[in-house]
Every structure is written in structure tokens, then in C-alpha cells.
Protein backbone atom coordinates (compact mmCIF):
# COMPACT_ATOMS: atom_id res chain seq x y z
CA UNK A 1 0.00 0.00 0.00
CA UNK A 2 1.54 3.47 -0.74
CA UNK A 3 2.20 6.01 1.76
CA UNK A 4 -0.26 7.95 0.65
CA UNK A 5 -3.21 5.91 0.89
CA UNK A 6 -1.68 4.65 4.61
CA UNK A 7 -2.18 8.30 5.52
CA UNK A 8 -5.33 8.88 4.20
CA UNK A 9 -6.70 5.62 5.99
CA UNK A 10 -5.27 7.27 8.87
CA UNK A 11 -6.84 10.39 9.21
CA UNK A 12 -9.86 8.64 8.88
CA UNK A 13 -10.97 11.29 6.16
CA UNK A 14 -12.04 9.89 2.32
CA UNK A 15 -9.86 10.80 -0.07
CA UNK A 16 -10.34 14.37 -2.19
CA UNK A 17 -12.10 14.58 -5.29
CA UNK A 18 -10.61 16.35 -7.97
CA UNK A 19 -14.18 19.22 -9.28
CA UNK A 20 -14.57 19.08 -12.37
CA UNK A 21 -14.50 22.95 -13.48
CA UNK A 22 -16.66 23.69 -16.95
CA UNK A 23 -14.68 25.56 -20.15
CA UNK A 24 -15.11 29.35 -19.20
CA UNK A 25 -15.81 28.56 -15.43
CA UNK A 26 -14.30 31.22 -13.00
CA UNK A 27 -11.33 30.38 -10.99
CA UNK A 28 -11.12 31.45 -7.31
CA UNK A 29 -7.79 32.92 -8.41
CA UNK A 30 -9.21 34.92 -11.20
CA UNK A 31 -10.79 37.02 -8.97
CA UNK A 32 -7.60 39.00 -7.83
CA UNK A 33 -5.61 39.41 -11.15
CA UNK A 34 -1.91 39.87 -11.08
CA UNK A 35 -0.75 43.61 -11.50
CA UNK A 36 0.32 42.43 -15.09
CA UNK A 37 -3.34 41.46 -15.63
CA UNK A 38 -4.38 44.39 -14.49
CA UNK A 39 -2.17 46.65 -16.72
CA UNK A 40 -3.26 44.40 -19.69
CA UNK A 41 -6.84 45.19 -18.66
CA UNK A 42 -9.16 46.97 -21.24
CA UNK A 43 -10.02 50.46 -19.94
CA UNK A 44 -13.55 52.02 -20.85
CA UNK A 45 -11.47 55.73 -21.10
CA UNK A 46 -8.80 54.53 -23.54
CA UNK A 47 -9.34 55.00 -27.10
CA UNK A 48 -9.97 52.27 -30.02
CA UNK A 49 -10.00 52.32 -33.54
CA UNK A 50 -11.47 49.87 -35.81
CA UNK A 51 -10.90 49.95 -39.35
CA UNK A 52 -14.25 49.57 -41.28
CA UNK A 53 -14.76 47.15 -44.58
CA UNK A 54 -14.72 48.81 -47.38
CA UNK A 55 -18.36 49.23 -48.99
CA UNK A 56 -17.49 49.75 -52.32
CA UNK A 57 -14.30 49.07 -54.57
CA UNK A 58 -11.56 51.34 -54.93
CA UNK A 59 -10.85 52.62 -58.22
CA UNK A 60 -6.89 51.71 -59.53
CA UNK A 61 -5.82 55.83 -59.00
CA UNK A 62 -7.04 55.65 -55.33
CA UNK A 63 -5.36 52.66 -54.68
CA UNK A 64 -2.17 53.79 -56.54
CA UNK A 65 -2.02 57.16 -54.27
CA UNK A 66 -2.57 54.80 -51.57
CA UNK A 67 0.46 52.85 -52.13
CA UNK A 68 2.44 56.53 -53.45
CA UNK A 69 1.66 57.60 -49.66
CA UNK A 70 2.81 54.08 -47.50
CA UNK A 71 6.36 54.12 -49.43
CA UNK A 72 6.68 57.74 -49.82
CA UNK A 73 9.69 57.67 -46.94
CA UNK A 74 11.29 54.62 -49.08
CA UNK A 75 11.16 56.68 -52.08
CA UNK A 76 12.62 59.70 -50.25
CA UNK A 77 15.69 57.05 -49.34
CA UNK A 78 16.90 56.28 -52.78
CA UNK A 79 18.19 59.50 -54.66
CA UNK A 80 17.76 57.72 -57.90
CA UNK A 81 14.30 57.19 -57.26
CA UNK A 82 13.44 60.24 -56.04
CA UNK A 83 14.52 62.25 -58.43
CA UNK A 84 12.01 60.43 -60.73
CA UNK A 85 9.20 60.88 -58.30
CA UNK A 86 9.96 64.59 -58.19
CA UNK A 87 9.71 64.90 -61.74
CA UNK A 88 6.05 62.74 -61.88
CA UNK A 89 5.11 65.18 -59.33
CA UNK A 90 5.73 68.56 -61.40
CA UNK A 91 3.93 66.64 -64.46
CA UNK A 92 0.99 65.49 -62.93
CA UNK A 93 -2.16 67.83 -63.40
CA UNK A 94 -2.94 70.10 -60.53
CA UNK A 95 -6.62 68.64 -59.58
CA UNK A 96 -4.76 64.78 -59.43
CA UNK A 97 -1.73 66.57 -57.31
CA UNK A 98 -4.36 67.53 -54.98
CA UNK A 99 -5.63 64.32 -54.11
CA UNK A 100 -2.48 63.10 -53.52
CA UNK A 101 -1.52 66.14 -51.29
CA UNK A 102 -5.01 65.19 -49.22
CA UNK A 103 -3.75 61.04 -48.93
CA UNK A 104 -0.40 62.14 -47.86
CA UNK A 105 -1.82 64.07 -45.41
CA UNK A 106 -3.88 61.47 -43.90
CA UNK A 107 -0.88 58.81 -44.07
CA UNK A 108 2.21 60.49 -43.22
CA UNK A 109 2.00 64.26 -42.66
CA UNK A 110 5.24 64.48 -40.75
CA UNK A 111 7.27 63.96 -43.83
CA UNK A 112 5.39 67.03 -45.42
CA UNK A 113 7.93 69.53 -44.61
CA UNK A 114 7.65 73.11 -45.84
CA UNK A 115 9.79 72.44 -49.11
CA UNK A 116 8.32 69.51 -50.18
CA UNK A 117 4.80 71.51 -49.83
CA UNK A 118 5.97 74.56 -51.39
CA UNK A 119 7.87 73.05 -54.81
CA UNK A 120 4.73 70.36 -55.65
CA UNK A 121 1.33 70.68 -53.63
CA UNK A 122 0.37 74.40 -53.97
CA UNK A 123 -1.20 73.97 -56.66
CA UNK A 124 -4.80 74.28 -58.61
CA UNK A 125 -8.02 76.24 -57.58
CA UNK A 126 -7.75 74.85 -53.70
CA UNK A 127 -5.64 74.71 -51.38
CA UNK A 128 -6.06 72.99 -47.62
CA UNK A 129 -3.42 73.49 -44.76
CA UNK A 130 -4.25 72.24 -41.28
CA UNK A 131 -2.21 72.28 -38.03
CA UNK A 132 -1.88 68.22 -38.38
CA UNK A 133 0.80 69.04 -40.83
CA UNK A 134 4.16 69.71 -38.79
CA UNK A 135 5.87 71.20 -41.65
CA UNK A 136 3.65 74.40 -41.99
CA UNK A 137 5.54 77.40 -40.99
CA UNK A 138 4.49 80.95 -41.35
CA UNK A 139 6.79 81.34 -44.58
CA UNK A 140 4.38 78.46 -46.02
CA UNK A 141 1.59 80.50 -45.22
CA UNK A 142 3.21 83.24 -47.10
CA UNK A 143 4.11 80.85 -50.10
CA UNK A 144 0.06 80.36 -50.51
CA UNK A 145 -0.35 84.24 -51.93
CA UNK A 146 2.56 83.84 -53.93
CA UNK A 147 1.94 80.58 -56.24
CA UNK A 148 1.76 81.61 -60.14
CA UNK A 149 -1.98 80.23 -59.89
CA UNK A 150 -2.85 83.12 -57.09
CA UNK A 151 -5.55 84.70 -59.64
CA UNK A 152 -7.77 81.62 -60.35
CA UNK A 153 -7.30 80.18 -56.63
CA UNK A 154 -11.42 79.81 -55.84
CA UNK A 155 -11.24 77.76 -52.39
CA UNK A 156 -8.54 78.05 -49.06
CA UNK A 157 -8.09 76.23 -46.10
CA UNK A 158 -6.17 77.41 -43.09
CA UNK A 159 -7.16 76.07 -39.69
CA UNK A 160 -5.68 75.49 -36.44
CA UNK A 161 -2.53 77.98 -36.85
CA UNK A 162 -3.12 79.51 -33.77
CA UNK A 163 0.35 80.95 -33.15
CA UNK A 164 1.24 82.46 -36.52
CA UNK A 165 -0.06 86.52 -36.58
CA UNK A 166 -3.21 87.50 -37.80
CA UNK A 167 -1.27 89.96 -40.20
CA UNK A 168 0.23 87.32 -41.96
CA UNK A 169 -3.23 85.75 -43.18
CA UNK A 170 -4.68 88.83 -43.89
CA UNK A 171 -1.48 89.31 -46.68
CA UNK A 172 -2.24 86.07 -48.00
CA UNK A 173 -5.77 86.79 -48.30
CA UNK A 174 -5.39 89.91 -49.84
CA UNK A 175 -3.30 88.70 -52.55
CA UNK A 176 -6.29 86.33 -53.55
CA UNK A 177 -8.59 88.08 -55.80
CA UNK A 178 -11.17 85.19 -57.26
CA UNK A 179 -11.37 83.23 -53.62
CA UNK A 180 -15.06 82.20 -53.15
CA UNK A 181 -14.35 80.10 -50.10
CA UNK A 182 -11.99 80.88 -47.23
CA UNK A 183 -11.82 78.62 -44.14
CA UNK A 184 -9.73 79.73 -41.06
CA UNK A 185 -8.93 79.22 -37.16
CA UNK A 186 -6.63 82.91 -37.04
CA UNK A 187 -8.01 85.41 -39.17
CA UNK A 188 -6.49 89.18 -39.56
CA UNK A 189 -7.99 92.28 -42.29
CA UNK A 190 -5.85 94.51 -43.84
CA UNK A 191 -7.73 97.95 -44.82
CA UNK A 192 -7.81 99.07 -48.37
CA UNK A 193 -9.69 95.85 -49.74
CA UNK A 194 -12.68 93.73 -50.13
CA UNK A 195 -13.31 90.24 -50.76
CA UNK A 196 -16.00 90.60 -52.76
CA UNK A 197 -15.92 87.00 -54.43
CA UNK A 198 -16.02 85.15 -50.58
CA UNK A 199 -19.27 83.37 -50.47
CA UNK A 200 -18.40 80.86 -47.30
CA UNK A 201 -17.17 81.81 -44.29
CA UNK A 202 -16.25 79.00 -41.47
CA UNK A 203 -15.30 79.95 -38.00
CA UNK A 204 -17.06 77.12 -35.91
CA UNK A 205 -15.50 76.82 -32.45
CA UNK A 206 -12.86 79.65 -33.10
CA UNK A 207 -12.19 82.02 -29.86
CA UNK A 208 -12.86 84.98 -31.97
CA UNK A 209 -15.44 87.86 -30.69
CA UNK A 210 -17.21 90.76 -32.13
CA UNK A 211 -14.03 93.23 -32.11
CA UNK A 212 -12.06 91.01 -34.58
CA UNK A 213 -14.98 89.78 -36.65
CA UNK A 214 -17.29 92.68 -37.63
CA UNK A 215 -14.63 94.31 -39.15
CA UNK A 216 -14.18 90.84 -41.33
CA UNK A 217 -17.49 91.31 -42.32
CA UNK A 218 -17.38 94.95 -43.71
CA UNK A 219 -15.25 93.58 -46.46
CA UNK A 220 -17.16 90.51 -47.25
CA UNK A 221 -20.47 91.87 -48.27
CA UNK A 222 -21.63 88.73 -51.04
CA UNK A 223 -21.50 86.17 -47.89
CA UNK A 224 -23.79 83.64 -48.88
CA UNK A 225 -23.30 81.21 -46.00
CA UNK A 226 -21.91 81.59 -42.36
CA UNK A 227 -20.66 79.78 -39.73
CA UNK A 228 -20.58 81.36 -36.33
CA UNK A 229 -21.17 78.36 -34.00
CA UNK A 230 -19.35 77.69 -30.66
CA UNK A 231 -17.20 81.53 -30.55
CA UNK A 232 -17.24 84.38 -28.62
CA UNK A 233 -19.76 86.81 -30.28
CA UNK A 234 -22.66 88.65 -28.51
CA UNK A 235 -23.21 91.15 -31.23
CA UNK A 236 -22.20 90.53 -34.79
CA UNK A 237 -22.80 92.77 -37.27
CA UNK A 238 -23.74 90.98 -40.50
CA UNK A 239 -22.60 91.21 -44.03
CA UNK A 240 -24.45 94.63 -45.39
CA UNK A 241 -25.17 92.92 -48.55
CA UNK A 242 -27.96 90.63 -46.74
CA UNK A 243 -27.22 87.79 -49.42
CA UNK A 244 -26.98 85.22 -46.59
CA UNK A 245 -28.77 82.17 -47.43
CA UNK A 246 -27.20 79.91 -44.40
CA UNK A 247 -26.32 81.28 -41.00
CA UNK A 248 -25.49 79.01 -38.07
CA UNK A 249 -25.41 80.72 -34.82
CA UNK A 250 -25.57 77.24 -32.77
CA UNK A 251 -24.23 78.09 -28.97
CA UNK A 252 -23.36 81.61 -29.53
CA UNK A 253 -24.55 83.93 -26.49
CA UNK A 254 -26.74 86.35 -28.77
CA UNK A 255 -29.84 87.68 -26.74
CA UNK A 256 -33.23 87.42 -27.96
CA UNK A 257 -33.63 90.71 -29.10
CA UNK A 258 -30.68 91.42 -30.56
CA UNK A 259 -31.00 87.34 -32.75
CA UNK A 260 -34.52 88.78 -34.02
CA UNK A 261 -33.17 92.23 -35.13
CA UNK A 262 -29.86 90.56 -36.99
CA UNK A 263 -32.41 88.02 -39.11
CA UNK A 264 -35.33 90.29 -40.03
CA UNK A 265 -33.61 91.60 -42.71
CA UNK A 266 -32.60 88.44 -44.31
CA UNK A 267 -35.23 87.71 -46.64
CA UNK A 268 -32.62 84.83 -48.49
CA UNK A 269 -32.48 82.74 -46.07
CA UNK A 270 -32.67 79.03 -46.66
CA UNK A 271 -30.70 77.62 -43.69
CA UNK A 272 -31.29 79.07 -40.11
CA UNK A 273 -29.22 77.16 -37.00
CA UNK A 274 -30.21 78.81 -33.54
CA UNK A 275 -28.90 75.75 -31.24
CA UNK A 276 -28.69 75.81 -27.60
CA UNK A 277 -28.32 80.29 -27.75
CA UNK A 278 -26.60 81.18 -25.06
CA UNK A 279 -24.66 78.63 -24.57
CA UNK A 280 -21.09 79.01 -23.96
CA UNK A 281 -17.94 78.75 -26.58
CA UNK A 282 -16.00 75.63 -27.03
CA UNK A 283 -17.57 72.52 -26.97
CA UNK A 284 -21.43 70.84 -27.12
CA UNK A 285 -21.20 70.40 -23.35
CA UNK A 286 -22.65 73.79 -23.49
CA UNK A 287 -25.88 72.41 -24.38
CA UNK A 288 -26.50 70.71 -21.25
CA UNK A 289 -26.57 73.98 -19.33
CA UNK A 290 -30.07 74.59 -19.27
CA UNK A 291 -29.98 77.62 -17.38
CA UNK A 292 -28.51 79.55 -19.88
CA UNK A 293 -30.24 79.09 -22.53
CA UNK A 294 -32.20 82.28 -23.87
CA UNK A 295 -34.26 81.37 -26.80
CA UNK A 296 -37.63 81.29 -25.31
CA UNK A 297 -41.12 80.92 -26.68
CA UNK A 298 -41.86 84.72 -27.11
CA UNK A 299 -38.63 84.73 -29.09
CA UNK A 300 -39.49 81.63 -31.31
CA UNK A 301 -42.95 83.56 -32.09
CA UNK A 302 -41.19 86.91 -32.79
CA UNK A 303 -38.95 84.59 -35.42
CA UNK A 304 -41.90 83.05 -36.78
CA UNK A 305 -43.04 86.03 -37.64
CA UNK A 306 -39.75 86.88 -39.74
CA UNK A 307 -38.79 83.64 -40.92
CA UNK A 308 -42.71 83.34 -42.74
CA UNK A 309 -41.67 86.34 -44.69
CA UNK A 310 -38.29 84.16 -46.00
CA UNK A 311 -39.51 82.37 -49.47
CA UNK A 312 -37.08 80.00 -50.01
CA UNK A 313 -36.53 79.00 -45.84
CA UNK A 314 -35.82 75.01 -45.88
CA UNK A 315 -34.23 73.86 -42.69
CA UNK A 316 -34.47 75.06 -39.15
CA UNK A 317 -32.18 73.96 -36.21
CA UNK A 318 -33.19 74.51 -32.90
CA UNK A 319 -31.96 71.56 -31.05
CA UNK A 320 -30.59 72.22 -27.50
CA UNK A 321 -33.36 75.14 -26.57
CA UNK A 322 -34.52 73.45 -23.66
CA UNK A 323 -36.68 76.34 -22.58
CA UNK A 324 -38.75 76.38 -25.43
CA UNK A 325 -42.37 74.68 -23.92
CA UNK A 326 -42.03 75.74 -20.88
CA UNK A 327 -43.42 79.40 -21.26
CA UNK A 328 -46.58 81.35 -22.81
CA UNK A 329 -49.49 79.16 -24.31
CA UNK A 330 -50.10 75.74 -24.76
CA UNK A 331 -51.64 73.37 -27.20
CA UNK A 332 -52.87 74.82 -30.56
CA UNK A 333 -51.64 78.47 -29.66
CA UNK A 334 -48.47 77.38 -28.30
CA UNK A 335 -44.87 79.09 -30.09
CA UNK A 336 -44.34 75.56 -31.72
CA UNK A 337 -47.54 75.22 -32.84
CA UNK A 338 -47.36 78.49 -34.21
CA UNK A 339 -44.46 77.95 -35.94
CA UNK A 340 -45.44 74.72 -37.38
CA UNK A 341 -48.15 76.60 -38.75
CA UNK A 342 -46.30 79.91 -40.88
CA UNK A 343 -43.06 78.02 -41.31
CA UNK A 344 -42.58 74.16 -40.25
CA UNK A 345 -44.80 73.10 -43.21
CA UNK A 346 -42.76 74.34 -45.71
CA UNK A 347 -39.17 73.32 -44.35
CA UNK A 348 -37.74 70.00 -45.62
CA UNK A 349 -35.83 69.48 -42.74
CA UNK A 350 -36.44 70.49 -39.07
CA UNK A 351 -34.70 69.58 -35.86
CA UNK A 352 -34.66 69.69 -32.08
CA UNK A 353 -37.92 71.05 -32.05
CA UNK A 354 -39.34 69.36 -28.84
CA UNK A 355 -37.83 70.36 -25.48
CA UNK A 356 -39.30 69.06 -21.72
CA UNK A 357 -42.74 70.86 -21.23
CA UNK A 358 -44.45 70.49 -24.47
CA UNK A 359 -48.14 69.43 -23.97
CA UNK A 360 -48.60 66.32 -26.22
CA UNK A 361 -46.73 65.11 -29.12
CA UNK A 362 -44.73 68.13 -31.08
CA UNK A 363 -45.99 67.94 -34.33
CA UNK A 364 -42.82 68.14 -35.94
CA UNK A 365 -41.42 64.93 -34.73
């Protein structure tokens, strides 16, 4: 007999069975992982990217320029080879150089330094510089008013620069005589000049106020379509030409009465977005601070009013107004209703019309 039984028979105790433990069954031990383990852990505040399928195949020049971006930096290696690569890259047509500027950007924008931008990618009718791109100094900036194509450049993008001068935009700018569309973080206006060809204007969550934007706006008078959302204005004073046909004022701090007073005259209108007013600049966080909010009912019907007199009004934003319903009348003569009835009916899209304290369903949900 082996030891081991001879001391089980002694104890008088039967021997242990060995549990059987199902697949996926906790352990007692899993319960306190190692610090490893916990290191390793998945953490609900880190961030995760997952790389959708493609729903649709790639035509052979997008997956070319996808390959011309991976093995850009091996092409860069080999003198030999990169001397033919510059040459493709002065041949190619300026719309195709474009596209390939925009997939090198979103592959590997450190190795877009300020030459390599300057001798092959400012080029055609537009032009986009962003603060992802390292190589950008302030003499790149420059370079953008100073390409031979300057008089037929139509569309420029310059966002997130926030330390070069104001001055030095406003010399690029001014050099630009057909730009229709101008998109910027910093902006700076040089007297002496108009831009009477800008038709888009985007400053959405820029930390500019009234003093440094009205005076943009005395030189843009053909604005078409404006972006205010998310800054610091109180009290802009609009394009004199009153051609707006889009104006988005989404958490901007304008009062009530001074919101009514800078849309009555615009009888273009097609777009109006009046989001969450009075919230503060920055970020959509704003929109949870109810107590700020100022557009009201009395406001909405005052708007109503205006708007009804717009022809060609199509879409109305007024998500985040969480005041709206609780004030003045209810039911048929309520603000919303009253809007529904002069200018709801004829937009093809509305949204964040309904807001705690509206009696029954909001008839434009």
C-alpha cells in the first residue's frame, strides 16, 4: 500500500475529489488578477479604432495614391528614385496633385515639410493646410499668396494655426482676388480691400469675438453662408449685402432681441441654425446647461413672424433650446404650434424642435 493511501486511511478522512471545473468557469484565483493582468486590462477611457470594410471598390488611381503615400519615406531614401518621383510630381495635373496632397496628409504628414509643400502641392483652384501638418511654418503660409496660380485660386483652407499673426493671413488673403471660399482658425484684415468674391465663411469653435470679426465682415459683403457656431460673439454685425442664405449661430450667447433684429432683414435665407443660444464657446457640453439658454417661446414667435416672410426658408435647427415649452401658451396656440403653422410646413428638414414641457406630441417629430 503506498504512503499515501496509509495516511489517508489514517486520518480517517475519504480521499479528495478532484471538481470538475466547466470551459469558461471562473477560478477562485481569477478574482484578484496579477498587477500584469491588471495593466493588460481593457479600460472604458482609452481610445480604439477599428478599421471599417470597405463598402465599395476602390478605383486603380485611389489605390495607386494609396500605395504613393505608405512608401513615400522609401522613395525619399533612394536618390535615384526620387529624383524620378519629383519629376512625376511637377507633371501630374494640378486637380490629381491635390488628391495626392489630401492622402499624404492622412498617411504620413510628418514627412510634409515646408519644401516639399511649397515646390509640388500648392497647386490648382484649392488649397487645404491644417495644423496636423508639422511642416507648416508661417513662410508656407506666405508661399500660398505667392503661387503663379494666385488669380484663379477659388477655395482656401487654413485652420488650427493659432500661433502664426493674424497679419500674416490677412497678406495672403489679400493677394487672392477670385477666392469664393476661405476657411480659417486665425483670421487678420488689412484695410484698403474687399473680398468681394467670398461666399463661405467658417469659424465654428474659433475664440474669436465681435471686435475682430465685424470688421471681417465689412469687407465681405456677397456672404452667402456663415458659420458662427461655438465663438465668442454677442453682437455681430452681419454682411451689409444681406445675401446670406445659411447662417449658423448654434451656442453663440446672442440675446433674444438682438437674434430677431440681426435676421429680419434676411429675406434669403434658406438655412437658419439657432442651437442651444446662449450657450457658452467651445464645446457641445454647453448644451446641457439649461440655465442659460435664452431662446424662449416669445422669441421663437417673434422669429416666426420673420422667418414666414423668407420664401425659399428650408431647414431650421433649434436643437438644444430646452426652454422652449415651458413658457406662454399651450396646445394649438403654443410658439411651436405656431411655428409649425407659418413656417414648419414648408421646411424640408427640421430639428430639435421638442424640449421638456411640451403638452402632447410636437408635431414636428
Amino acid at each position: 500500500m503506498s504512503t499515501r493511501r496509509k495516511a489517508g486511511q489514517r486520518s480517517g478522512q475519504p480521499p479528495a475529489k478532484r471538481r470538475k471545473r466547466e470551459i469558461g468557469q471562473a477560478n477562485s484565483d481569477d478574482d484578484i488578477p496579477t498587477a500584469q493582468a491588471q495593466a493588460n486590462a481593457p479600460s472604458a477611457a482609452a481610445l480604439s479604432q477599428r478599421v471599417l470594410p470597405l463598402d465599395h471598390i476602390p478605383s486603380l488611381g485611389a489605390i495607386c495614391m494609396k500605395v504613393f503615400a505608405e512608401n513615400i519615406q522609401k522613395f525619399s531614401a533612394k536618390q535615384a528614385i526620387w529624383e524620378n518621383v519629383r519629376l512625376w510630381l511637377k507633371e501630374l495635373p494640378d486637380a490629381l496633385v491635390q488628391k495626392i496632397f489630401a492622402t499624404l496628409r492622412h498617411t504620413c504628414p510628418t514627412i510634409l515639410n515646408h519644401g516639399l509643400i511649397v515646390s509640388y502641392f500648392l497647386r490648382g483652384s484649392s488649397i487645404v493646410l491644417t495644423d496636423n501638418l508639422p511642416g507648416v511654418t508661417r513662410p508656407t503660409i506666405y508661399a500660398v499668396g505667392d503661387i503663379p496660380t494666385k488669380g484663379q485660386l477659388r477655395e482656401v483652407e487654413l485652420t488650427g494655426f493659432s500661433k502664426i499673426p493674424d497679419a500674416t493671413f490677412a497678406t495672403v488673403v489679400s493677394k487672392l482676388p477670385a477666392l469664393q471660399k476661405l476657411n480659417l482658425r486665425v483670421l487678420g484684415v488689412a484695410d484698403g480691400f474687399q473680398l468681394l468674391n467670398l461666399r463661405s465663411l467658417k469659424l465654428r469653435q474659433a475664440a474669436l469675438t465681435d471686435a475682430v470679426l465685424n470688421p471681417v465682415f465689412s469687407v465681405c459683403p456677397n456672404l452667402e453662408r456663415l458659420d458662427l457656431s461655438f465663438t465668442l460673439v454677442k453682437r455681430p454685425i452681419l454682411p451689409a449685402g444681406l445675401m446670406l442664405e445659411k447662417l449658423v449661430l448654434t451656442s453663440t450667447k446672442i440675446s433674444s432681441a438682438d437674434l430677431h433684429v440681426m435676421v429680419s432683414p434676411l429675406r434669403r435665407l434658406r438655412v437658419l441654425a439657432i442651437g442651444a443660444m446662449g450657450g457658452s464657446q467651445g464645446s457641445s457640453a454647453a448644451i446641457s446647461n439649461t440655465s442659460a439658454m435664452t431662446l424662449t417661446d416669445d422669441t421663437l414667435r417673434a422669429l416666426t413672424d420673420v422667418l414666414a416672410e423668407c420664401p425659399d426658408i428650408e431647414r431650421v435647427n433649434l436643437v438644444g433650446n430646452t426652454k422652449l415649452g415651458f413658457t406662454g401658451r399651450r396646445g394649438p396656440e403654443a410658439a411651436l404650434a405656431h411655428f409649425v403653422r407659418k413656417v414648419g410646413r414648408r421646411c424640408k428638414v427640421r430639428k430639435g424642435c421638442c424640449a421638456k414641457g411640451w403638452a402632447g406630441v410636437c408635431p414636428l417629430c
